[in-house]
C-alpha atoms as a PDB file:
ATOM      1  CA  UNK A   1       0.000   0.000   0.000  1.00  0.00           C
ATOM      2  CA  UNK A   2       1.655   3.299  -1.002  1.00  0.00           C
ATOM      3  CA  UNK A   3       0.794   5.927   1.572  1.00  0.00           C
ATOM      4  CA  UNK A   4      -0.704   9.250   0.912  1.00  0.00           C
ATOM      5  CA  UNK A   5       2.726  11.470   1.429  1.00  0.00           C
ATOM      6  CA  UNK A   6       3.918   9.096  -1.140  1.00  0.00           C
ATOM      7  CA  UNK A   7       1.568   9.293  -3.949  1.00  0.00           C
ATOM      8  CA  UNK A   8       1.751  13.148  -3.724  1.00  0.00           C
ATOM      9  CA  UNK A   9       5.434  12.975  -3.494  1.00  0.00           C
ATOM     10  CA  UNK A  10       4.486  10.985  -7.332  1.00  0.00           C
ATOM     11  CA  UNK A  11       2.312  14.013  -8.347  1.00  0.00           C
ATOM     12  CA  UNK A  12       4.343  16.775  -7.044  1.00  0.00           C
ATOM     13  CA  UNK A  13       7.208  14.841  -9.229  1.00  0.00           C
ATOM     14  CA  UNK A  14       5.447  14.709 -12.332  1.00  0.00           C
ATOM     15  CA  UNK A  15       3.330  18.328 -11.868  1.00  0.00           C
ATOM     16  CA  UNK A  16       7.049  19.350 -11.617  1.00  0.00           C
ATOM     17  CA  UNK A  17       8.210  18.127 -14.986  1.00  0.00           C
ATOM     18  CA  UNK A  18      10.927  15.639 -13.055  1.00  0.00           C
ATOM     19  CA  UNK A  19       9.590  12.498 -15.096  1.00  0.00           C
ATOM     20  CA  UNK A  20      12.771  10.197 -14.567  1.00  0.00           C
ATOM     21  CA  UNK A  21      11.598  10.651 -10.998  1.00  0.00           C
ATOM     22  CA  UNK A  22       8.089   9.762 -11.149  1.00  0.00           C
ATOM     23  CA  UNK A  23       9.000   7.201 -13.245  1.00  0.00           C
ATOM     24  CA  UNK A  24      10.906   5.368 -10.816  1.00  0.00           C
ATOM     25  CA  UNK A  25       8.100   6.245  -8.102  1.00  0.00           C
ATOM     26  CA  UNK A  26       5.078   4.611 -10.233  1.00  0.00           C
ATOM     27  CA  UNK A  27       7.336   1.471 -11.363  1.00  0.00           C
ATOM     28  CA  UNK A  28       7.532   0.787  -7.497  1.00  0.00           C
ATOM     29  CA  UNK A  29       3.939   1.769  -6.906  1.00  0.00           C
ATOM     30  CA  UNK A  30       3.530  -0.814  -9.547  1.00  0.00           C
ATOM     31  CA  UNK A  31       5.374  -3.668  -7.844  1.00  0.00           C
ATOM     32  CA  UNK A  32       3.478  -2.919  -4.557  1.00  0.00           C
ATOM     33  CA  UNK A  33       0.222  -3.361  -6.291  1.00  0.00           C
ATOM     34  CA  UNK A  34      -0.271  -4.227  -9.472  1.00  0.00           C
ATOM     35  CA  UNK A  35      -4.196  -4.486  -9.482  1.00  0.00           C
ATOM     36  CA  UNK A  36      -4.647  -0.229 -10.306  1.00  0.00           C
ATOM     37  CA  UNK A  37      -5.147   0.327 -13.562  1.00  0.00           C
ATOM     38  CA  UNK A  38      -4.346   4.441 -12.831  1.00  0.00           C
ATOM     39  CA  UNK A  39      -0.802   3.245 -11.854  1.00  0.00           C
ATOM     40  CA  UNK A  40      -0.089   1.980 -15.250  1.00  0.00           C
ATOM     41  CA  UNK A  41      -1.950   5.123 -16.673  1.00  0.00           C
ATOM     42  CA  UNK A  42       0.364   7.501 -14.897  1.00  0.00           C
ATOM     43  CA  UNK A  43       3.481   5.282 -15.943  1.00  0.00           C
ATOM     44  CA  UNK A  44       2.228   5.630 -19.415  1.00  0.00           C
ATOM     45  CA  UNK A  45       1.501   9.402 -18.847  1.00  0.00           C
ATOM     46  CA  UNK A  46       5.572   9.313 -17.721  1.00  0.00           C
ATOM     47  CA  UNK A  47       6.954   7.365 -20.320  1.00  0.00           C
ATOM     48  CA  UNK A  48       5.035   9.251 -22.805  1.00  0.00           C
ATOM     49  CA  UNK A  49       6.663  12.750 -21.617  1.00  0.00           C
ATOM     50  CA  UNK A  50      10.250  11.217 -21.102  1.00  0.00           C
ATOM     51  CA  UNK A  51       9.641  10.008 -25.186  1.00  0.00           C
ATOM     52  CA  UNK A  52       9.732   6.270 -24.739  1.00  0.00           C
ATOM     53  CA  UNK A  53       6.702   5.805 -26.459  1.00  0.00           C
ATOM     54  CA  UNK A  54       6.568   1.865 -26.683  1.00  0.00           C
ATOM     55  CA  UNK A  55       6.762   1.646 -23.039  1.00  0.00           C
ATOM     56  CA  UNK A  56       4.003   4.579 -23.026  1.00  0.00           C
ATOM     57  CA  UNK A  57       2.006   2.178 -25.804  1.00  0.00           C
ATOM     58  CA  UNK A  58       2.463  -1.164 -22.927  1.00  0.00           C
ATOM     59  CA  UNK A  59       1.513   0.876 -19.807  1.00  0.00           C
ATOM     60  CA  UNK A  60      -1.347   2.575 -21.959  1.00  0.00           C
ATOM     61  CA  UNK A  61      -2.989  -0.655 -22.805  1.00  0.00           C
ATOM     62  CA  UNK A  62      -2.355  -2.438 -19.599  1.00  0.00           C
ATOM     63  CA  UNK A  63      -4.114   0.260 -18.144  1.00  0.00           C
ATOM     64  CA  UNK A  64      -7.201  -0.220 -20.149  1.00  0.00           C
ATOM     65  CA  UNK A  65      -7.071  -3.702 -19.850  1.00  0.00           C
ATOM     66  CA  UNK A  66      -7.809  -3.422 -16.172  1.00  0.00           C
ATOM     67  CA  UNK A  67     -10.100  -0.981 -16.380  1.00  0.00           C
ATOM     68  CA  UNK A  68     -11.587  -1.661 -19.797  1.00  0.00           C
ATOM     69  CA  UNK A  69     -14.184   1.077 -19.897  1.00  0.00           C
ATOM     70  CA  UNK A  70     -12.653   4.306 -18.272  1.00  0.00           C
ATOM     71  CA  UNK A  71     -13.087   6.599 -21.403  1.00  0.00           C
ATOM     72  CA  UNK A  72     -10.368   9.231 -20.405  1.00  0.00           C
ATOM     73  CA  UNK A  73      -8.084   6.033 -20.483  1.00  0.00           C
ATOM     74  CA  UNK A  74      -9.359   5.392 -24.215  1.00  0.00           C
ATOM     75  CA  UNK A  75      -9.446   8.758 -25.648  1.00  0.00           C
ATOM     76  CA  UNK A  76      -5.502   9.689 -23.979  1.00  0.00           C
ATOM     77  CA  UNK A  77      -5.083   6.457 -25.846  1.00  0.00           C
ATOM     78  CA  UNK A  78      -6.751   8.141 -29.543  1.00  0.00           C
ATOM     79  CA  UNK A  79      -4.596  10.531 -28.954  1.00  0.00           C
ATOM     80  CA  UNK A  80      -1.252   8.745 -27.967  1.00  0.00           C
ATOM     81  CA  UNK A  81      -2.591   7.160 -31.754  1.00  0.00           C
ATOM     82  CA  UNK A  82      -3.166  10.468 -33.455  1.00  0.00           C
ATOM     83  CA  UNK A  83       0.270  12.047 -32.525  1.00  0.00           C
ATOM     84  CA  UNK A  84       2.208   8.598 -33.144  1.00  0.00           C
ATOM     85  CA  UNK A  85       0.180   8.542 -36.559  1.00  0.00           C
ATOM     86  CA  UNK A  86      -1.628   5.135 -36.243  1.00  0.00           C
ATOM     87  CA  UNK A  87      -3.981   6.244 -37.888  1.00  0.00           C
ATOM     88  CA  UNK A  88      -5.859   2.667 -38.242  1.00  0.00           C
ATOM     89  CA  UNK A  89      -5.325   2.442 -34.282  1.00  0.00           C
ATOM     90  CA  UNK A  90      -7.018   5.136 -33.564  1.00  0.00           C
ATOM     91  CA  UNK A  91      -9.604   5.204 -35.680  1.00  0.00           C
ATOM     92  CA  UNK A  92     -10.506   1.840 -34.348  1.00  0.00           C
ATOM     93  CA  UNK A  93     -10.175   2.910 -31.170  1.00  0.00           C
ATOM     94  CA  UNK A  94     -12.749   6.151 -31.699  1.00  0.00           C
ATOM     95  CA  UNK A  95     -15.418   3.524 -33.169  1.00  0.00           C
ATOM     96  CA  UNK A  96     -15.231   1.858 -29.601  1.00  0.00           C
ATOM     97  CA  UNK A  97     -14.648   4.658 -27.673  1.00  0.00           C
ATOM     98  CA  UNK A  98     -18.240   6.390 -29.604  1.00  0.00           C
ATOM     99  CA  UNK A  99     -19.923   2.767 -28.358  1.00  0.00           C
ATOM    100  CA  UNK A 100     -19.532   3.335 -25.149  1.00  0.00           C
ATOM    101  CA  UNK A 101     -19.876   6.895 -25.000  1.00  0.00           C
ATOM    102  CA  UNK A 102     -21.711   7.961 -28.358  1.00  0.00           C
ATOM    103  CA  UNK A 103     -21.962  11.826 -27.035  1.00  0.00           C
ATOM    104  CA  UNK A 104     -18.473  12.096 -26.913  1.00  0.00           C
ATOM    105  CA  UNK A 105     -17.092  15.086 -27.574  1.00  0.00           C
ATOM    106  CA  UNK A 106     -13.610  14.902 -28.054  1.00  0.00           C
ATOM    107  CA  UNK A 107     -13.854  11.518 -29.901  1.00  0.00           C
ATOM    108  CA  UNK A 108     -16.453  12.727 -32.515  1.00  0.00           C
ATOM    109  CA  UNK A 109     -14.071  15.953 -33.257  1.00  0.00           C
ATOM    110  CA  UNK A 110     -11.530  13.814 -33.058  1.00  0.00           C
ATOM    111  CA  UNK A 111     -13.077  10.792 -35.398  1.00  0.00           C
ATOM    112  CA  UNK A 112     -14.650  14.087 -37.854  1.00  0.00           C
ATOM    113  CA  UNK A 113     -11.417  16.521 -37.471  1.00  0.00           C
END
């Protein structure tokens, strides 16, 4: 269980731009408790900003893989798509992510944009 000082110690590192940091933080967060899909989200979040995208792409999708229907998961996801240019990815992804959540905002300018 990581305490409270220690998961703002994990924000305050990433608010702060010190992502090799954070990184380190949510890996052990990780190994405490594996279960937390926003754990892997935040990891993915980090990786992403450091620039090592395929470990952003793994942590991205285990996150939604434990928590299969959080749409701010999915649509961080369209986007990690969008700026990599997977264009096929994301589109995909939009068509789901408009299933779930057919008033979606950001997907449908995203999907039409």
């Amino acid at each position: 269980q990581v305490s409270l000082m220690e998961y703002c110690k994990k924000l305050a590192l990433y608010q702060q731009k010190k992502f090799a940091e954070a990184k380190e933080f949510y890996i052990k967060a990780i190994e405490l408790d594996s279960s937390r899909a926003g754990r892997f989200f935040s990891l993915a979040q980090t990786f992403h900003e450091l620039q090592e995208f395929d470990q952003a792409l793994r942590h991205f999708l285990k996150a939604i893989e434990l928590d299969v229907k959080n749409i701010d998961y999915l649509v961080t996801l369209a986007q990690f798509y969008h700026d990599r240019e997977m264009l096929a990815e994301k589109q995909k992804l939009l068509e789901e992510i408009l299933l779930l959540d057919p008033g979606n905002e950001v997907a449908m300018e995203m999907k039409h944009g």
